[in-house]
C-alpha atoms as a PDB file:
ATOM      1  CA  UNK A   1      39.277  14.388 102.133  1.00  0.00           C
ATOM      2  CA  UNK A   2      36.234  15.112 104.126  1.00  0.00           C
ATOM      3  CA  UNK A   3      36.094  13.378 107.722  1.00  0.00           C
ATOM      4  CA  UNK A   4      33.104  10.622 108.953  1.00  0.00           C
ATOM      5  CA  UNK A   5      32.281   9.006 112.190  1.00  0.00           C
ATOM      6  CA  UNK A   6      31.902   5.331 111.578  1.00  0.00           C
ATOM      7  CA  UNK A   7      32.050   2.033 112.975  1.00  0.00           C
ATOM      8  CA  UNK A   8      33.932  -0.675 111.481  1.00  0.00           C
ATOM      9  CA  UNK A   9      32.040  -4.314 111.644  1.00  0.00           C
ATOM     10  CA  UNK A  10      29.141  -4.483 114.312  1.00  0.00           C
ATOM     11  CA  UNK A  11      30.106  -4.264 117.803  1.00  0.00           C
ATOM     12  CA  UNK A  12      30.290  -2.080 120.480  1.00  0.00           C
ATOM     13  CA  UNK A  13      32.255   1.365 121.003  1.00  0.00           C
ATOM     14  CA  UNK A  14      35.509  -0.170 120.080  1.00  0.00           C
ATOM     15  CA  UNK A  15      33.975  -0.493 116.616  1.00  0.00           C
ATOM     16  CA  UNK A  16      34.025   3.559 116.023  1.00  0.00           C
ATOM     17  CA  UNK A  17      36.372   5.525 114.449  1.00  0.00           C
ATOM     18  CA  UNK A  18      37.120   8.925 112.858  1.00  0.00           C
ATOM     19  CA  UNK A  19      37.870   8.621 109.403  1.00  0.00           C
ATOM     20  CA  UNK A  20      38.301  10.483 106.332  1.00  0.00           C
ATOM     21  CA  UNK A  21      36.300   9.097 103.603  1.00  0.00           C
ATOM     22  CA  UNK A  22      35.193   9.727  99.883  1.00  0.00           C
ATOM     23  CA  UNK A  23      32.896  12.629  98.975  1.00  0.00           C
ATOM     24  CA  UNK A  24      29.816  11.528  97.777  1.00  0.00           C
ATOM     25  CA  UNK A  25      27.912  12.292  94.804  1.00  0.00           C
ATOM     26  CA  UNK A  26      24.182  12.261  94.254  1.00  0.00           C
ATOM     27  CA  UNK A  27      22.200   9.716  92.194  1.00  0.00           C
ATOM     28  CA  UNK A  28      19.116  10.296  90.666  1.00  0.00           C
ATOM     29  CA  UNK A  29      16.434  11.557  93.103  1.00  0.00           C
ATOM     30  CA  UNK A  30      19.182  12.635  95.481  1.00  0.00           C
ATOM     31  CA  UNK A  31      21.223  15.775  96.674  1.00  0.00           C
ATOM     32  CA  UNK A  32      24.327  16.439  98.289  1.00  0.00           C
ATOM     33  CA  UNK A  33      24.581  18.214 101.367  1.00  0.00           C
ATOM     34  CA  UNK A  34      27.635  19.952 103.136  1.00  0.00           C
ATOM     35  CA  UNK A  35      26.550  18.885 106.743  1.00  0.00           C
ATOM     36  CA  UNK A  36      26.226  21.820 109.391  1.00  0.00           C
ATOM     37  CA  UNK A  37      24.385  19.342 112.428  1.00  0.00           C
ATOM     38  CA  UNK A  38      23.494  16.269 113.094  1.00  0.00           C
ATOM     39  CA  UNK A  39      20.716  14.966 115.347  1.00  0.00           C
ATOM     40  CA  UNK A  40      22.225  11.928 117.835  1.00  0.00           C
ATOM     41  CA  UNK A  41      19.434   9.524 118.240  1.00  0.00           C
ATOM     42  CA  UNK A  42      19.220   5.871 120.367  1.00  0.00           C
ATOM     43  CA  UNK A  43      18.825   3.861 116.560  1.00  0.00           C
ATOM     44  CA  UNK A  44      22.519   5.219 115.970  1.00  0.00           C
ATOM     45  CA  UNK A  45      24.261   2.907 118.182  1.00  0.00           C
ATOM     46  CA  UNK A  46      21.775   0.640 117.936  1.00  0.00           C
ATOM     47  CA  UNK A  47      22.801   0.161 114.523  1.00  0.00           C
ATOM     48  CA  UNK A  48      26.137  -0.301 115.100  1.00  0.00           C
ATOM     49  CA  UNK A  49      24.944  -3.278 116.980  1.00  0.00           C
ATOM     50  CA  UNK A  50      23.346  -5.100 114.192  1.00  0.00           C
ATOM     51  CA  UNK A  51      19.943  -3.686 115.028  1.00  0.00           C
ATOM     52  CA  UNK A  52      17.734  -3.194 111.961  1.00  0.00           C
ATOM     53  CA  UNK A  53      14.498  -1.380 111.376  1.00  0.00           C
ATOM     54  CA  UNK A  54      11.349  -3.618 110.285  1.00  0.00           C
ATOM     55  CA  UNK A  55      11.888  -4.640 106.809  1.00  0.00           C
ATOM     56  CA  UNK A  56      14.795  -3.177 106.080  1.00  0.00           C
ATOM     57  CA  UNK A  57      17.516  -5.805 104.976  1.00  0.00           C
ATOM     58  CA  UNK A  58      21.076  -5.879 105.717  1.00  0.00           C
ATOM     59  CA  UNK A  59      22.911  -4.234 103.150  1.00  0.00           C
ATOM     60  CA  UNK A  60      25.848  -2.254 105.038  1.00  0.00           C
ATOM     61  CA  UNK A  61      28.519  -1.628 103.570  1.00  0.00           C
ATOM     62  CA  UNK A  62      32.010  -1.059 105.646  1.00  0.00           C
ATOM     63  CA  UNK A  63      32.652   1.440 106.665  1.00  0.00           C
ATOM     64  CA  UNK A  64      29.372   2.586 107.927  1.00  0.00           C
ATOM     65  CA  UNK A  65      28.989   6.330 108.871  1.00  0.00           C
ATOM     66  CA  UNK A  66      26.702   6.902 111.601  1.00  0.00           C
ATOM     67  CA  UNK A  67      23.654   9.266 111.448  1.00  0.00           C
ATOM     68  CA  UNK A  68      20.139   9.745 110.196  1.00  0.00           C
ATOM     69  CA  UNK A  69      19.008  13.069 110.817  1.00  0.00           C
ATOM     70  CA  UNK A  70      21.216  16.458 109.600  1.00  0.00           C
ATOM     71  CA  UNK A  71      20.791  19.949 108.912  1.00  0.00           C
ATOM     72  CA  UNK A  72      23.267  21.187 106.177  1.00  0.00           C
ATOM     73  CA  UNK A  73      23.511  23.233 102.615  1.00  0.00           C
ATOM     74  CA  UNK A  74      22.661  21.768  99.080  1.00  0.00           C
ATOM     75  CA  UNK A  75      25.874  21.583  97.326  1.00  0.00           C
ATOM     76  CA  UNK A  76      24.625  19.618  94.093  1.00  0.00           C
ATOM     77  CA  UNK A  77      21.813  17.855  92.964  1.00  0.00           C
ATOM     78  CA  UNK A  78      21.015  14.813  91.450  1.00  0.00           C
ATOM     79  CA  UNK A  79      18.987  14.346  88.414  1.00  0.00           C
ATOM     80  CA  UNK A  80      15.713  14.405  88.526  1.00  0.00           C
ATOM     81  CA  UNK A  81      15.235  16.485  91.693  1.00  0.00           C
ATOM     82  CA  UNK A  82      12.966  19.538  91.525  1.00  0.00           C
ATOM     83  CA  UNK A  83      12.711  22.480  93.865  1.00  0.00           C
ATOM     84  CA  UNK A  84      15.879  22.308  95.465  1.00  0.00           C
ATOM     85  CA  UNK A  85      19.068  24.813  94.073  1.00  0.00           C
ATOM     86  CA  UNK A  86      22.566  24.790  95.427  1.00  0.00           C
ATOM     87  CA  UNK A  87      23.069  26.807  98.179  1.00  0.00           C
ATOM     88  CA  UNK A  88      19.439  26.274 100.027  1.00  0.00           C
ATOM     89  CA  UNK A  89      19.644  25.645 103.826  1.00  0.00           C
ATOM     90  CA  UNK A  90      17.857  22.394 103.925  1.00  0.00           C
ATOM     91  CA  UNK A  91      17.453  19.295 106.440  1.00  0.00           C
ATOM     92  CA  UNK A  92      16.401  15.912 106.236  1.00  0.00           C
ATOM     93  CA  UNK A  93      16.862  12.085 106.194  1.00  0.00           C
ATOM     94  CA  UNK A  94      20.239  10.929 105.908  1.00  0.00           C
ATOM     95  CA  UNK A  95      20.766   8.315 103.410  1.00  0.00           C
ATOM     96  CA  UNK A  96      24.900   7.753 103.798  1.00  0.00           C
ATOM     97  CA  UNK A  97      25.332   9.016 107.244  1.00  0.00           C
ATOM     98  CA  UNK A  98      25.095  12.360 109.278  1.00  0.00           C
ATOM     99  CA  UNK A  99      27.927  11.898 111.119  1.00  0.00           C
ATOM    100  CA  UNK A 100      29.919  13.594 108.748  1.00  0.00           C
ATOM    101  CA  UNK A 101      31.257  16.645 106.754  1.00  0.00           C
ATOM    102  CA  UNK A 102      29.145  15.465 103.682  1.00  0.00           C
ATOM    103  CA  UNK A 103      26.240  13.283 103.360  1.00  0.00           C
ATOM    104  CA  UNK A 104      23.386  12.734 100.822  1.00  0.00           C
ATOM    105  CA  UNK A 105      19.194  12.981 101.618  1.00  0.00           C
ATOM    106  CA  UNK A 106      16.761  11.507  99.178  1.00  0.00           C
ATOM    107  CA  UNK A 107      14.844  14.924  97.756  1.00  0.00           C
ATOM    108  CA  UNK A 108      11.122  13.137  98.735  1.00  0.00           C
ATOM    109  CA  UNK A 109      12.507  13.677 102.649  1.00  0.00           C
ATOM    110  CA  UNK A 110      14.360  16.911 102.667  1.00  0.00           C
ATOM    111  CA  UNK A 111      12.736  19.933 103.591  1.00  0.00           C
ATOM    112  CA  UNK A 112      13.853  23.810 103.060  1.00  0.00           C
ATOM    113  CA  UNK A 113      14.920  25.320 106.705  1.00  0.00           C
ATOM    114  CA  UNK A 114      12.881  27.772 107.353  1.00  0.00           C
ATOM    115  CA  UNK A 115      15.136  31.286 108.001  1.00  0.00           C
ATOM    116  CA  UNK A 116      13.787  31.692 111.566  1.00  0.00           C
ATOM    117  CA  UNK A 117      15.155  27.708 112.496  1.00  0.00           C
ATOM    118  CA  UNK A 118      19.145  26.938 113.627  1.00  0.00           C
ATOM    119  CA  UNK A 119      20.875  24.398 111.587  1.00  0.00           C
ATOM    120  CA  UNK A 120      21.164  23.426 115.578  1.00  0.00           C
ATOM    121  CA  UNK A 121      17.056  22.566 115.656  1.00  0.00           C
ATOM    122  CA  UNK A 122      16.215  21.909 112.312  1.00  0.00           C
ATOM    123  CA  UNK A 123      18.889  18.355 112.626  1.00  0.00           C
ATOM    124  CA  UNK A 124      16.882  17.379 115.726  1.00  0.00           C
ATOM    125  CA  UNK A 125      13.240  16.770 113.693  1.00  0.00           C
ATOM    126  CA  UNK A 126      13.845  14.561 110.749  1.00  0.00           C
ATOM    127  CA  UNK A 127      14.057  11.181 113.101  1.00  0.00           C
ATOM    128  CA  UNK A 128      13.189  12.409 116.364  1.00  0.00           C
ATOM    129  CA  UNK A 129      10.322  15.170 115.830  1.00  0.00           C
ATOM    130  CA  UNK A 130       8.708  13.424 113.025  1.00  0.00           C
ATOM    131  CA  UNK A 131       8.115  10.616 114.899  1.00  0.00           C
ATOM    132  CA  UNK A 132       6.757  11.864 117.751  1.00  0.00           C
ATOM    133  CA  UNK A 133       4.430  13.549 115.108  1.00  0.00           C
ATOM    134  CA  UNK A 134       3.771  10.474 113.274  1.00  0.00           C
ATOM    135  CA  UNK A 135       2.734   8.526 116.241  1.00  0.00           C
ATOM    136  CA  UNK A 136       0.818  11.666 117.772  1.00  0.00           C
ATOM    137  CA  UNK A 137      -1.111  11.770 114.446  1.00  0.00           C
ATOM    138  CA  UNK A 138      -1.921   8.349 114.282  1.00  0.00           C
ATOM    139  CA  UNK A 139      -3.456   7.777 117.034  1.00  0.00           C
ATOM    140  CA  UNK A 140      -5.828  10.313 116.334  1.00  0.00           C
ATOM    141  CA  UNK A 141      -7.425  11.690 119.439  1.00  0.00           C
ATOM    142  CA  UNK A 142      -9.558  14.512 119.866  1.00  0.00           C
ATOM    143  CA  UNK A 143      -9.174  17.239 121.513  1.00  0.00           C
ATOM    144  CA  UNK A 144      -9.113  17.140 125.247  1.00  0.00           C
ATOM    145  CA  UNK A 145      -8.555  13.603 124.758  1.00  0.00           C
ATOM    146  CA  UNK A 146      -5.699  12.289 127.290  1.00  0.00           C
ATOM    147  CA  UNK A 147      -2.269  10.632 126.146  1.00  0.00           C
ATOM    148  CA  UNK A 148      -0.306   8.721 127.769  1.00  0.00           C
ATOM    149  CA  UNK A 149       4.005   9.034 126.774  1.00  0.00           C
ATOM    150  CA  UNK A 150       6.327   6.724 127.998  1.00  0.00           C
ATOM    151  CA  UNK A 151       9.754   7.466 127.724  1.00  0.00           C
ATOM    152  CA  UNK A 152       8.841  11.330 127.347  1.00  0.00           C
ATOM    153  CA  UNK A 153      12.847  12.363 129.073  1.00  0.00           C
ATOM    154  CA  UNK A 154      14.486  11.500 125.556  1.00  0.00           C
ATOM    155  CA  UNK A 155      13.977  13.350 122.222  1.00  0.00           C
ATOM    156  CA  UNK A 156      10.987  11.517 121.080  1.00  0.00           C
ATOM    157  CA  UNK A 157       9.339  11.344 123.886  1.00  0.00           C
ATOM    158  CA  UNK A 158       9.444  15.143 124.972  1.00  0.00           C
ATOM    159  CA  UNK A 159       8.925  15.921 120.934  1.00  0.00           C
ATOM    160  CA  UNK A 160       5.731  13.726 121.705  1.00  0.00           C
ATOM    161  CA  UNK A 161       4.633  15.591 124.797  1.00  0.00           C
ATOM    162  CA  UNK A 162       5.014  19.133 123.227  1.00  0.00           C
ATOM    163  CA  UNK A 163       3.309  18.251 119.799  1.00  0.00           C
ATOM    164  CA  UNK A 164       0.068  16.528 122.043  1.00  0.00           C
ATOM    165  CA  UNK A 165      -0.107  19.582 123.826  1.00  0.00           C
ATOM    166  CA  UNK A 166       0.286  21.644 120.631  1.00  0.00           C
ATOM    167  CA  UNK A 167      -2.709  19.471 119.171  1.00  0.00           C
ATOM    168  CA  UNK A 168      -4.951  20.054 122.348  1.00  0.00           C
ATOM    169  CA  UNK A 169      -4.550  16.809 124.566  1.00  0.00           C
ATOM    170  CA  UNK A 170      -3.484  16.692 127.917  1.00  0.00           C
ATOM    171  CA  UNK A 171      -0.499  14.497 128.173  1.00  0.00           C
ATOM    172  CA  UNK A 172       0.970  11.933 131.223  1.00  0.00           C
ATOM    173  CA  UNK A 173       4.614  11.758 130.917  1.00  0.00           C
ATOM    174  CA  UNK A 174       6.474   8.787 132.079  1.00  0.00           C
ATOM    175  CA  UNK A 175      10.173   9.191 132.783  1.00  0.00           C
ATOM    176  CA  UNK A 176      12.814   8.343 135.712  1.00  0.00           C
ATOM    177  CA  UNK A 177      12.583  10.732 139.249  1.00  0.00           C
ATOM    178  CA  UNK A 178      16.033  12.951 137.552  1.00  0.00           C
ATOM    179  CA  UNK A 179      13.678  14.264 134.963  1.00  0.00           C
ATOM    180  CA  UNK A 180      10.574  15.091 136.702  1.00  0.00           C
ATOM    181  CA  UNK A 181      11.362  18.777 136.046  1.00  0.00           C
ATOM    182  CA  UNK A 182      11.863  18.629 132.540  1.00  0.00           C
ATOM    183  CA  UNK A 183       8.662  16.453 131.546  1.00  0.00           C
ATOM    184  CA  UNK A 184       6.654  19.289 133.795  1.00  0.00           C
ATOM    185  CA  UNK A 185       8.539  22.367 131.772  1.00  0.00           C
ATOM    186  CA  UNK A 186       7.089  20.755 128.599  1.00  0.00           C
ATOM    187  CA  UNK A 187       2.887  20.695 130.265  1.00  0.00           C
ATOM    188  CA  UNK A 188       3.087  17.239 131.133  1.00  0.00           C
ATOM    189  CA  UNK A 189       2.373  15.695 134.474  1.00  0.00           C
ATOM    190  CA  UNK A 190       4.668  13.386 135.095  1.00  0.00           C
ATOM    191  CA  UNK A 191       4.599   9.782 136.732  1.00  0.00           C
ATOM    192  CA  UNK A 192       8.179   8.475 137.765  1.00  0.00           C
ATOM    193  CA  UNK A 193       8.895   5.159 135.751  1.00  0.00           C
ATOM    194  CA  UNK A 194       9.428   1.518 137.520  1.00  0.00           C
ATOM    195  CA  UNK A 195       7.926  -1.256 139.351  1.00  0.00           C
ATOM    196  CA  UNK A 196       3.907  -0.354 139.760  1.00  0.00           C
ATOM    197  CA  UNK A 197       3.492   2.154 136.666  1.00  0.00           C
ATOM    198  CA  UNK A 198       0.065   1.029 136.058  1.00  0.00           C
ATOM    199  CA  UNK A 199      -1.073   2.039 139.300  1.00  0.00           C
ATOM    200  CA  UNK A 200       0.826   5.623 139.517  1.00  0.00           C
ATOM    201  CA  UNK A 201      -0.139   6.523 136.356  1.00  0.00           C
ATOM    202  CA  UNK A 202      -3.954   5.723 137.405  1.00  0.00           C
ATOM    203  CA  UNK A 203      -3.646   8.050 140.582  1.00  0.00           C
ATOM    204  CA  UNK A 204      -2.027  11.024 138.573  1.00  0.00           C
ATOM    205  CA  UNK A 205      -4.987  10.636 135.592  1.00  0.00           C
ATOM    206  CA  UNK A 206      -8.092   9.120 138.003  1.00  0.00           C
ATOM    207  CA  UNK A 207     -10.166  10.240 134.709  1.00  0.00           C
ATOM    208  CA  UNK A 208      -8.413   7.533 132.834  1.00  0.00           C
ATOM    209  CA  UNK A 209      -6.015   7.434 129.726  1.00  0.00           C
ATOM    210  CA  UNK A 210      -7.326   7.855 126.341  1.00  0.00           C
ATOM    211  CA  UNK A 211      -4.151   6.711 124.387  1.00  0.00           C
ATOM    212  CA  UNK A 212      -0.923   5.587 124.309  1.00  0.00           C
ATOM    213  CA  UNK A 213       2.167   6.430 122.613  1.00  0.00           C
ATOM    214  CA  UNK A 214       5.555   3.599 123.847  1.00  0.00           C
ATOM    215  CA  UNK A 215       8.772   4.435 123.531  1.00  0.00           C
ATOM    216  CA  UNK A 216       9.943   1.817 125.877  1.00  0.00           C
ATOM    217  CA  UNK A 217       8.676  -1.355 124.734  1.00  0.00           C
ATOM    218  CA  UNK A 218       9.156  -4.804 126.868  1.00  0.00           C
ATOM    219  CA  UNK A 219       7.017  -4.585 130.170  1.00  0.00           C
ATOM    220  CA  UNK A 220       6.403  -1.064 130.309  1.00  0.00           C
ATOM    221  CA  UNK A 221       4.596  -1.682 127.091  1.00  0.00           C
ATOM    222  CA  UNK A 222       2.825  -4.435 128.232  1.00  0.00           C
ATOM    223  CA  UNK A 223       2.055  -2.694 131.380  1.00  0.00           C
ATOM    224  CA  UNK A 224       0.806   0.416 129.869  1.00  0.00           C
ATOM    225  CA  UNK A 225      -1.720  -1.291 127.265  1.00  0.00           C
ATOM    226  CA  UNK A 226      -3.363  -2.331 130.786  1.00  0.00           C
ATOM    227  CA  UNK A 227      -4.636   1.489 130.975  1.00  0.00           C
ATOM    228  CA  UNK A 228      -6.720   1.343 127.873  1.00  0.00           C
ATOM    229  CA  UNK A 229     -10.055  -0.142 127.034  1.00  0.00           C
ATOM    230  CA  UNK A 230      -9.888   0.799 123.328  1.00  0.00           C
ATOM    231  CA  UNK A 231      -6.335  -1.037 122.163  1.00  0.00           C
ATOM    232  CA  UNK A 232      -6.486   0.535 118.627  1.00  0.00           C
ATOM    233  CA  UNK A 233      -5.197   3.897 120.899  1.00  0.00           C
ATOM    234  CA  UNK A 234      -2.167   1.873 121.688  1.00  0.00           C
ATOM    235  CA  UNK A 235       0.838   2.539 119.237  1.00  0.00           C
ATOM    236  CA  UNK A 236       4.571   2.183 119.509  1.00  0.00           C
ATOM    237  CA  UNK A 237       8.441   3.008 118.345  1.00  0.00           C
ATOM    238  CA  UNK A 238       9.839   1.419 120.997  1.00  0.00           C
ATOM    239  CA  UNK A 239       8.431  -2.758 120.136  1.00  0.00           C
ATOM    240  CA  UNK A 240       8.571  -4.673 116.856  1.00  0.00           C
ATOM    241  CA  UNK A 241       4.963  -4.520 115.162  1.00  0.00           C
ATOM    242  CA  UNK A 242       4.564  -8.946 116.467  1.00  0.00           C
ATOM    243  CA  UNK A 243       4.823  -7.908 119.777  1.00  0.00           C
ATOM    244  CA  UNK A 244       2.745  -4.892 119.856  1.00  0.00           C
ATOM    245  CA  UNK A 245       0.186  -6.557 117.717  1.00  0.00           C
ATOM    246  CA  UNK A 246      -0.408  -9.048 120.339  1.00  0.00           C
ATOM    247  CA  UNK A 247      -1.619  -6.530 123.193  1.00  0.00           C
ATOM    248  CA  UNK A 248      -3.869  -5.200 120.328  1.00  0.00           C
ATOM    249  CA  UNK A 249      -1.664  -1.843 119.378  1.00  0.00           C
ATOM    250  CA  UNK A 250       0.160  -1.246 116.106  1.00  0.00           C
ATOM    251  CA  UNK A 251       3.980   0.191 115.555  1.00  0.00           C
ATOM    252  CA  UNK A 252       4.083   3.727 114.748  1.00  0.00           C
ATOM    253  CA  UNK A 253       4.022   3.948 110.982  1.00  0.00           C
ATOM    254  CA  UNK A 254       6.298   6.899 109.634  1.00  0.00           C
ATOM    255  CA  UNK A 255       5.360   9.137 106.766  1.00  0.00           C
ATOM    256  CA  UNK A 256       8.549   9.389 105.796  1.00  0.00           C
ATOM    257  CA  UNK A 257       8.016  12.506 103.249  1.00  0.00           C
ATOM    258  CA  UNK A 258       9.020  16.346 103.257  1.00  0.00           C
ATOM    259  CA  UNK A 259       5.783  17.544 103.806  1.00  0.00           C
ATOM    260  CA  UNK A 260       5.875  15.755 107.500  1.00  0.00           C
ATOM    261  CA  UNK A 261       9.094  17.934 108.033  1.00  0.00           C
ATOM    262  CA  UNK A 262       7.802  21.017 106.909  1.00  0.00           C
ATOM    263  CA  UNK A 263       4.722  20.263 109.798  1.00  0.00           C
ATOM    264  CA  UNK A 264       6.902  19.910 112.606  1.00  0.00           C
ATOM    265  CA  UNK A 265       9.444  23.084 111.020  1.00  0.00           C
ATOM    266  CA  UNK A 266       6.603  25.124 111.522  1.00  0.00           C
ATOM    267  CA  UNK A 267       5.931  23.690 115.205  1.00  0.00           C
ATOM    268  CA  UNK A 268       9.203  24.600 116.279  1.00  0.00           C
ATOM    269  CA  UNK A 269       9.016  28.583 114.415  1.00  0.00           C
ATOM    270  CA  UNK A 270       5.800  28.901 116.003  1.00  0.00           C
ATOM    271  CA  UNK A 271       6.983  28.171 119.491  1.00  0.00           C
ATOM    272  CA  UNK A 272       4.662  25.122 120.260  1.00  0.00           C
ATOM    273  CA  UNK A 273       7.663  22.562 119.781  1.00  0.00           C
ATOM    274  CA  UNK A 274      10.857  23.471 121.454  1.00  0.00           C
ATOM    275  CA  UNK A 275      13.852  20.594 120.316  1.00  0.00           C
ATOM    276  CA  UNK A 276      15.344  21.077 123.405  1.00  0.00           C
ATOM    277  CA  UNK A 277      18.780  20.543 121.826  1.00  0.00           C
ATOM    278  CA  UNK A 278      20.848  20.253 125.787  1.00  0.00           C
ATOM    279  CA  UNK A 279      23.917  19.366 124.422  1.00  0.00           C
ATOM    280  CA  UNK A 280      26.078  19.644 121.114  1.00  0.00           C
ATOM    281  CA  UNK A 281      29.437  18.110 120.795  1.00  0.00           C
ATOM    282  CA  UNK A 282      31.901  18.848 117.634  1.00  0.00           C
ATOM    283  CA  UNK A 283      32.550  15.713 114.911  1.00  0.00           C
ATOM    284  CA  UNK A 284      35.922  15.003 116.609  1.00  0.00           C
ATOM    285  CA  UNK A 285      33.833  14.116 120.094  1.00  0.00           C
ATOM    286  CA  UNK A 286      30.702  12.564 117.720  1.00  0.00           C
ATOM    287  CA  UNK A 287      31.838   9.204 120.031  1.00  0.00           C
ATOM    288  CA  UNK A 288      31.203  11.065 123.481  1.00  0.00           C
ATOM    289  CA  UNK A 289      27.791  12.821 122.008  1.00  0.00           C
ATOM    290  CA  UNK A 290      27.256   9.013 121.140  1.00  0.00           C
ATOM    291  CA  UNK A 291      28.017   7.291 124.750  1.00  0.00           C
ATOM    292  CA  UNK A 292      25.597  10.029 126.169  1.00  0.00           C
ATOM    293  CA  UNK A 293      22.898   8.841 124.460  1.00  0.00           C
ATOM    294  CA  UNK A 294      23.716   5.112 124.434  1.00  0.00           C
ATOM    295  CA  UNK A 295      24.009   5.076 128.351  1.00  0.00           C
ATOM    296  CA  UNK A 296      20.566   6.738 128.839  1.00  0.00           C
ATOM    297  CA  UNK A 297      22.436  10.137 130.050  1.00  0.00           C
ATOM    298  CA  UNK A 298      20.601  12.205 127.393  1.00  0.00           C
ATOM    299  CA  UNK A 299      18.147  14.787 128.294  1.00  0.00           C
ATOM    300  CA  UNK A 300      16.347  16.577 125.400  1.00  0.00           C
ATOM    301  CA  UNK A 301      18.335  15.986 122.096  1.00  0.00           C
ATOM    302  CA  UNK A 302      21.857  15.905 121.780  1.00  0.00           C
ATOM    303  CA  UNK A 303      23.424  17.386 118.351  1.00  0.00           C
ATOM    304  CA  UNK A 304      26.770  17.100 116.586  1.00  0.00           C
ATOM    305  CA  UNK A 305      27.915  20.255 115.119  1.00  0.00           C
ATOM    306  CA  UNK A 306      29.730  20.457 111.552  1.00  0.00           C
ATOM    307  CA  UNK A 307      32.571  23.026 110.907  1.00  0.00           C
ATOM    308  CA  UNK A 308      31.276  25.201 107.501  1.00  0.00           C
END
């Protein structure tokens, strides 16, 4: 039987387990996928805690396999779907987990790999990519315009950077003194986070900041809307949509569709959007790729790879 990372009941680490689980098989609209890499992202454990995304309702079922980004092959297709065949290299949205050897992707979010993209890259864009796109796009700044990224160290955040810059804006990355270097590698200039951010991000952008995209939420959020005279600029992934709505921002609101993935594919083959996949652990360690993320270790994206 094919193996799974899961956790158990909702909990911390001691909830997590290797396991060998059923195969799935498709439903209508949906396609199986032999998994080749999976994308390690801070909602993963977050789940495991309970954590759900706005408006989604809690219908887990035990064992829960973690994951929501792979990379993999199409081994057979549901009915219904059109323009994917068994055997195409494809990634996507995970809809049973992409921890694992197996997993199935609703058709409307899974996008052919191009040949020129790694199974490696191509797991790190379905969560992580695409919403730094989504966010970039929506807050719809012109070019030369300046953004603001907080967070930019993690795999949103420098996805964020890279795809502003891509778009023509100059960006302000904010992320702890340890990754100074790597915001700068990806044409940022970067303002160390803490106590005071308002202020430090003022001296390092005296021209002002055009618009903000949080993935921090709590005070940095709060602190950050400070910067901006037109509020509408402010969006977020890192704050429910109450709490962002209150400083006059919105939450980040996420296509969701193929042709989204196909954008930031393209990105990444053109060489304007590097994944910066740092790590990659095999399934057996999928619980030490997890704890990397989960204690705020991660630099770039970190990626599970699948056995073929």
């Amino acid at each position: 039987m094919p193996k799974a990372y899961v956790f158990t009941r909702y909990g911390g680490p001691e909830t997590e387990a290797l396991v060998e689980v059923e195969r799935p098989s498709p439903g209508p609209g949906e396609v199986l996928v032999a998994v080749r890499a999976a994308g390690v992202n801070p909602v993963d454990w977050k789940q495991r805690t309970g954590y759900r995304r706005p408006g989604e309702t809690d219908s887990r079922v035990f064992p829960a396999v973690f994951g929501n980004e792979v990379s993999g092959v199409v081994e057979e297709i549901g009915a219904g779907v059109d323009g994917l065949a068994v055997g195409d290299e494809v990634f996507g949205s995970a809809l049973t987990g992409g921890y694992a050897e197996y997993t199935l992707l609703p058709a409307t979010v899974t996008a052919h790999k191009p040949a020129e993209l790694s199974f490696l890259d191509a797991a790190t864009l379905p969560v992580a990519a695409a919403t730094a796109y989504d966010g970039v796009r929506q807050l719809d700044l012109p070019s030369g315009s300046t953004v603001l990224v907080t967070g930019a160290g993690g795999g949103v955040g420098s996805a964020a950077v890279q795809i502003a810059r891509a778009l023509g804006l100059r960006a302000v990355g904010v992320a702890s003194e340890g990754k100074k270097d790597f915001v700068e590698s990806l044409g940022a200039v970067h303002v160390p986070s803490g106590p005071d951010l308002a202020a430090r991000v003022r001296a390092a952008a005296p021209d002002g900041i055009d618009g903000v995209y949080d993935l921090v939420g709590g005070d940095v959020l709060a602190e950050v809307a400070t910067l901006l005279t037109d509020r509408t600029k402010l969006v977020t992934a890192g704050a429910p949509a109450p709490v962002v709505e209150k400083l006059g921002g919105a939450r980040v609101e996420r296509a969701r569709n193929a042709a989204v993935l196909d954008e930031v594919a393209q990105l990444v083959v053109s060489g304007r959007l590097d994944p910066h996949v740092t790590q990659t652990f095999p399934l057996d360690e999928a619980g030490d790729a997890l704890r990397t993320v989960e204690e705020g270790h991660a630099r770039g994206k970190i990626v599970i790879e699948v056995a073929a």
